[in-house]
Protein backbone atom coordinates (compact mmCIF):
# COMPACT_ATOMS: atom_id res chain seq x y z
CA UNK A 1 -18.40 -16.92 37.18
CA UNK A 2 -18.52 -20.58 35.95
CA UNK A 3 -15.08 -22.13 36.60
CA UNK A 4 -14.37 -25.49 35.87
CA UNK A 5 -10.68 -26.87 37.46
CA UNK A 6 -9.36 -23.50 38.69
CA UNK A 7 -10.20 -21.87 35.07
CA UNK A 8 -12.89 -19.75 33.43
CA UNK A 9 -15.17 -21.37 31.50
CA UNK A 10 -13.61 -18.54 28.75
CA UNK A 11 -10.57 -19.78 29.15
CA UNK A 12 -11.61 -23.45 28.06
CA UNK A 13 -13.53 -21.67 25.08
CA UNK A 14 -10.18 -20.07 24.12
CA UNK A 15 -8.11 -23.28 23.94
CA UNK A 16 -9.94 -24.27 21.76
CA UNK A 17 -10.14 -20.73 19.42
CA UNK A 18 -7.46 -21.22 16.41
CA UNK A 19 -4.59 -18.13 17.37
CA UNK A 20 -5.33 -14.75 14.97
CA UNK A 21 -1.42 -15.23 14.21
CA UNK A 22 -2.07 -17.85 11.94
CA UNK A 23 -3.79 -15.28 9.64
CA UNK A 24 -1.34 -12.55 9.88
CA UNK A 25 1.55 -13.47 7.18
CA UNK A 26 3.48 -10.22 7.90
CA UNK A 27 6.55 -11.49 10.01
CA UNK A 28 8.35 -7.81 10.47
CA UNK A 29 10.29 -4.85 8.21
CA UNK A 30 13.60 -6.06 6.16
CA UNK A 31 13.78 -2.56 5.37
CA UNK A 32 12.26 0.90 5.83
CA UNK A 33 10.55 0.07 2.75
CA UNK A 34 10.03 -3.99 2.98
CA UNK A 35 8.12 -6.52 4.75
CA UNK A 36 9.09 -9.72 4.98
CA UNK A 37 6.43 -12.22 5.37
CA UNK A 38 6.79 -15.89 7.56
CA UNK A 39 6.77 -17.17 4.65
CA UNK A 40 10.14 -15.20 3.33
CA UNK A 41 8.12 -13.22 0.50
CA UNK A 42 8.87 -9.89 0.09
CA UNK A 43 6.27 -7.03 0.37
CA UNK A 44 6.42 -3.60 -0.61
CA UNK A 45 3.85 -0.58 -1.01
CA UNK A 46 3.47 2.45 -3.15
CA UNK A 47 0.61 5.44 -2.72
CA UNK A 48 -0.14 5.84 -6.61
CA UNK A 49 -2.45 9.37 -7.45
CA UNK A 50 -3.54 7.76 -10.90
CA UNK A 51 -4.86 10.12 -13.68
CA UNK A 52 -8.30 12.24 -14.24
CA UNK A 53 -8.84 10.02 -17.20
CA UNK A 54 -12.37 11.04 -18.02
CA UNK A 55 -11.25 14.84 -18.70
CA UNK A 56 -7.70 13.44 -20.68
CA UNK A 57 -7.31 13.42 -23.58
CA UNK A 58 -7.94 10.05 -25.48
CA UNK A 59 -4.23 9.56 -27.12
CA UNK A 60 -2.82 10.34 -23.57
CA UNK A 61 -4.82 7.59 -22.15
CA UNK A 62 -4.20 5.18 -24.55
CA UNK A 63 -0.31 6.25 -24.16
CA UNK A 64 -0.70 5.41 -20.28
CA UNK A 65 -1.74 1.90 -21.12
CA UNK A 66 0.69 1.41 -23.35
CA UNK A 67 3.16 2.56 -20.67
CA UNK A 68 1.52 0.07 -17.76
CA UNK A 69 1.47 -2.50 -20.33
CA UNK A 70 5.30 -2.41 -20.81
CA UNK A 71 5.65 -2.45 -16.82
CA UNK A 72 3.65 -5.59 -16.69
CA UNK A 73 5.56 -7.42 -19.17
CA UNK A 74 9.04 -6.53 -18.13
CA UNK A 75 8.21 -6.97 -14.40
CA UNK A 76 6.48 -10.25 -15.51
CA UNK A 77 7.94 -13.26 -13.61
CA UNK A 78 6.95 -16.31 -11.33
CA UNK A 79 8.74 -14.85 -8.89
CA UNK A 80 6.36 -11.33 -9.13
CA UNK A 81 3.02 -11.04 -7.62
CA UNK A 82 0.77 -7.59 -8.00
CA UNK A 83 -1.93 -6.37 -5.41
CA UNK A 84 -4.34 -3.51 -5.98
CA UNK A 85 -6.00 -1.67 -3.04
CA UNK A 86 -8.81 0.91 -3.50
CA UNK A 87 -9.84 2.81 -0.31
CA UNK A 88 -13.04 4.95 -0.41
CA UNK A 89 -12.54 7.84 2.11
CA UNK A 90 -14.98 10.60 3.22
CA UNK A 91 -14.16 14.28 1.77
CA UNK A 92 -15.34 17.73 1.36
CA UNK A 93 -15.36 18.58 -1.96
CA UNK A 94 -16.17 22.63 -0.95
CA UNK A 95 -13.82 25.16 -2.24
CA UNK A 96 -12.01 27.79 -0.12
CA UNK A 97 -12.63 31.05 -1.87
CA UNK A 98 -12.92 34.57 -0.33
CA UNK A 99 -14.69 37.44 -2.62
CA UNK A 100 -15.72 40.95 -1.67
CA UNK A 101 -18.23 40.75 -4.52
CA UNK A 102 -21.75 39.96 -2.71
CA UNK A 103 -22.85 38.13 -5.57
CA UNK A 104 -19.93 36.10 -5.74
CA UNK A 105 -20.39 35.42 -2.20
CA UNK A 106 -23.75 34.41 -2.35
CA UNK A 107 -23.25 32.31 -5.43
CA UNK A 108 -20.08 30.72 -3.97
CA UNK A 109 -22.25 29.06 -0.72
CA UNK A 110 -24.70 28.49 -3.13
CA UNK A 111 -22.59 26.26 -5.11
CA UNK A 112 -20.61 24.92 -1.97
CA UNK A 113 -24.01 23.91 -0.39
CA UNK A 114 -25.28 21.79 -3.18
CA UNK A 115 -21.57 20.06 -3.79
CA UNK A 116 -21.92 19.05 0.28
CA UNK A 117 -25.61 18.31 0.05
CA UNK A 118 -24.19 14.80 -0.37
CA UNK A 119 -21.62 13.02 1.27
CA UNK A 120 -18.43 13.27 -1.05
CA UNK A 121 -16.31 10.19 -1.72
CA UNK A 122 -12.49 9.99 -2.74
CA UNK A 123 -10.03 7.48 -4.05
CA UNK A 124 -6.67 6.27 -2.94
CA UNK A 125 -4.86 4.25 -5.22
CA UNK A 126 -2.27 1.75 -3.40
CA UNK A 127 -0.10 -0.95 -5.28
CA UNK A 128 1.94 -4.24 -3.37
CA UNK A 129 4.66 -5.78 -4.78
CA UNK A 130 4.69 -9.49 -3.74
CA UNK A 131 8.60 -10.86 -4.44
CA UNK A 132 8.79 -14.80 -3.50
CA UNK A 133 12.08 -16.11 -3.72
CA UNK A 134 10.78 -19.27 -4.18
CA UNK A 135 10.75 -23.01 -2.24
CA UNK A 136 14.54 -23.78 -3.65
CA UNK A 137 15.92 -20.42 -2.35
CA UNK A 138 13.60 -21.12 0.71
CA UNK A 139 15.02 -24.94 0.88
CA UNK A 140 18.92 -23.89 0.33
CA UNK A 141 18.02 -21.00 3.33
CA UNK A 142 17.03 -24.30 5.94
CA UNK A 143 20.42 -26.03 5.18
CA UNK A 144 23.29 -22.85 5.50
CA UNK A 145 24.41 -20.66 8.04
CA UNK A 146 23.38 -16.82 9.23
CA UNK A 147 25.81 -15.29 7.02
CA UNK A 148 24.05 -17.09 3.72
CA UNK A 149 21.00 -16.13 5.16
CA UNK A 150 21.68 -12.82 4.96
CA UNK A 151 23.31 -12.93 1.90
CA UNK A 152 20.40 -14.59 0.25
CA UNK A 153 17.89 -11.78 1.86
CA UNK A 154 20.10 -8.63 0.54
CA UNK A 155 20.31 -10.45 -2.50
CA UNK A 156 16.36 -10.52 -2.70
CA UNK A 157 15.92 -6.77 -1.57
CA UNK A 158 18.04 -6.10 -4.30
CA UNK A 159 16.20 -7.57 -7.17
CA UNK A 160 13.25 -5.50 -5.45
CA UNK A 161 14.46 -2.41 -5.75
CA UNK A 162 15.06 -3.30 -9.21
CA UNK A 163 11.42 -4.20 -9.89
CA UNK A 164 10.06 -1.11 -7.75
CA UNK A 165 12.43 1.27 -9.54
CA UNK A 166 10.78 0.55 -13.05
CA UNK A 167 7.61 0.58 -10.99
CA UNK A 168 8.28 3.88 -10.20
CA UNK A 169 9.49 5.19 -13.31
CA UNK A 170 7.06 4.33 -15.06
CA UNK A 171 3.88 5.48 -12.21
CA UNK A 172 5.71 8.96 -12.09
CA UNK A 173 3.94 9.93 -15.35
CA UNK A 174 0.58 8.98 -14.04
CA UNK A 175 -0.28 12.30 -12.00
CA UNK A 176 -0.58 15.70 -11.84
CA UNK A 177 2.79 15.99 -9.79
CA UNK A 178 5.42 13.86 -11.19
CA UNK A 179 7.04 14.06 -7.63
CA UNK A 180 3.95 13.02 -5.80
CA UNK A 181 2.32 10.81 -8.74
CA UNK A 182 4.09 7.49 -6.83
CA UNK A 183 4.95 7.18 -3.07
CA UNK A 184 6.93 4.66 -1.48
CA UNK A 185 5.28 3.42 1.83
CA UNK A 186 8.12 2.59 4.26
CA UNK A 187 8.32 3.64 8.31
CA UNK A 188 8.22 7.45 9.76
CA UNK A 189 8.12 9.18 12.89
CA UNK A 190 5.58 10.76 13.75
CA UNK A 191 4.75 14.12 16.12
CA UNK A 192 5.47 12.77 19.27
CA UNK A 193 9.05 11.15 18.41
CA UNK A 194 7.53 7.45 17.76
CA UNK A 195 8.36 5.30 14.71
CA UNK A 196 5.37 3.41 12.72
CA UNK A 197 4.73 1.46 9.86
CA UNK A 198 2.82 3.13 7.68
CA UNK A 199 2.72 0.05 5.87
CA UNK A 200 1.26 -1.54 8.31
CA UNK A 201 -1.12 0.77 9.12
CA UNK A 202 -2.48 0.33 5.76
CA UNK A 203 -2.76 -3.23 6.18
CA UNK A 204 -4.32 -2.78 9.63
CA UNK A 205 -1.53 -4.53 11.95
C-alpha cells in the first residue's frame, strides 16, 4: 500500500473529502415526537393514510379540500414550513380467501394470478412540520443563560403542538379509520428492548 509520511495515500484523499455531517441538519430528539435541527428548527412527522378519492364521492372531495385549505391558512406563518414525502413500496395486492366451492376456488387463483402477474405498488403518505423560531429568537438564545434556553425551547415545542394538533384534527377525517387516518412519528422500542427513531428511520439517519 502507497504510504506517503507514515499515512495511506486514503487517508490524504480523506482530508481533503468535505465531512457527510455537514449535510445532515438533524442535531437530535427535543421530544419523543421532535427533532431539533443544528440549526434550532423544529421537525416533526405524521404517517397520513389519505383518501380513495377516485371511488369518493365528488362533494366529499371537494369538502376535503376545503378542509386542507382551512389548515393551510390558519397554520400559515413565516415561522411554518410544510414537507411532503411519497414512498412507493412493493405489495401483494392478492386476497386471502378460503372457499369449499371448486369453482370459487379455481376462479379465486385465477383472479389472484392475474392481480400478481405484475409487480404491485403502494403509497405512503408522510407530512413534516418545519417550525423555525427565527434568527432573533436564535440571536437572544447566543446572549442568555441555560435556563432561557430552555425556556425559549419549551416555549417553541409548545407552539408545535399547537400547529400539529390542528394538523391532526383536521387529517383525522382523511381515512378510512379516523384513529389511524394520521400518525404521529416519534421514538419506540422495538422487539428486542431497544429504542429508535422512527423518525429517523424515515429520513435514513
Amino acid at each position: 500500500m502507497n504510504r506517503r509520511g507514515g499515512q495511506t495515500a486514503f487517508a490524504a484523499i480523506a482530508r481533503n473529502e468535505r465531512a457527510i455531517a455537514a449535510f445532515i441538519p438533524y442535531s437530535s430528539h427535543l421530544t419523543d415526537t421532535t427533532l431539533i435541527t443544528h440549526g434550532a428548527d423544529l421537525v416533526r412527522t405524521w404517517r397520513v393514510q389519505g383518501i380513495a378519492f377516485e371511488s369518493a364521492e365528488p362533494e366529499l372531495v371537494s369538502q376535503r379540500h376545503e378542509q386542507l385549505n382551512g389548515l393551510w391558512r390558519a397554520i400559515s406563518c413565516e415561522q411554518v414550513a410544510l414537507w411532503i414525502h411519497c414512498i412507493r413500496r412493493k405489495t401483494q395486492a392478492g386476497l386471502d380467501a378460503r372457499y369449499e366451492n371448486p369453482f370459487c376456488r379455481a376462479l379465486d387463483a385465477s383472479y389472484n394470478a392475474r392481480l400478481n402477474a405484475r409487480q404491485a405498488m403502494t403509497n405512503e403518505f408522510y407530512l413534516t412540520l418545519v417550525y423555525r423560531p427565527g434568527h432573533a429568537a436564535l440571536g437572544k438564545r447566543a446572549h442568555h443563560g441555560q435556563a432561557e434556553v430552555r425556556r425559549q425551547l419549551l416555549a417553541h415545542v409548545r407552539r408545535m403542538d399547537e400547529i400539529g394538533s390542528l394538523i391532526e384534527t383536521t387529517l383525522r377525517s382523511h381515512g378510512e379509520n379516523h384513529e389511524q387516518a394520521i400518525t404521529v412519528l416519534g421514538c419506540e422500542t422495538d422487539s428486542a428492548g431497544r429504542r429508535y427513531s422512527r423518525t429517523l428511520t424515515l429520513l435514513e439517519f
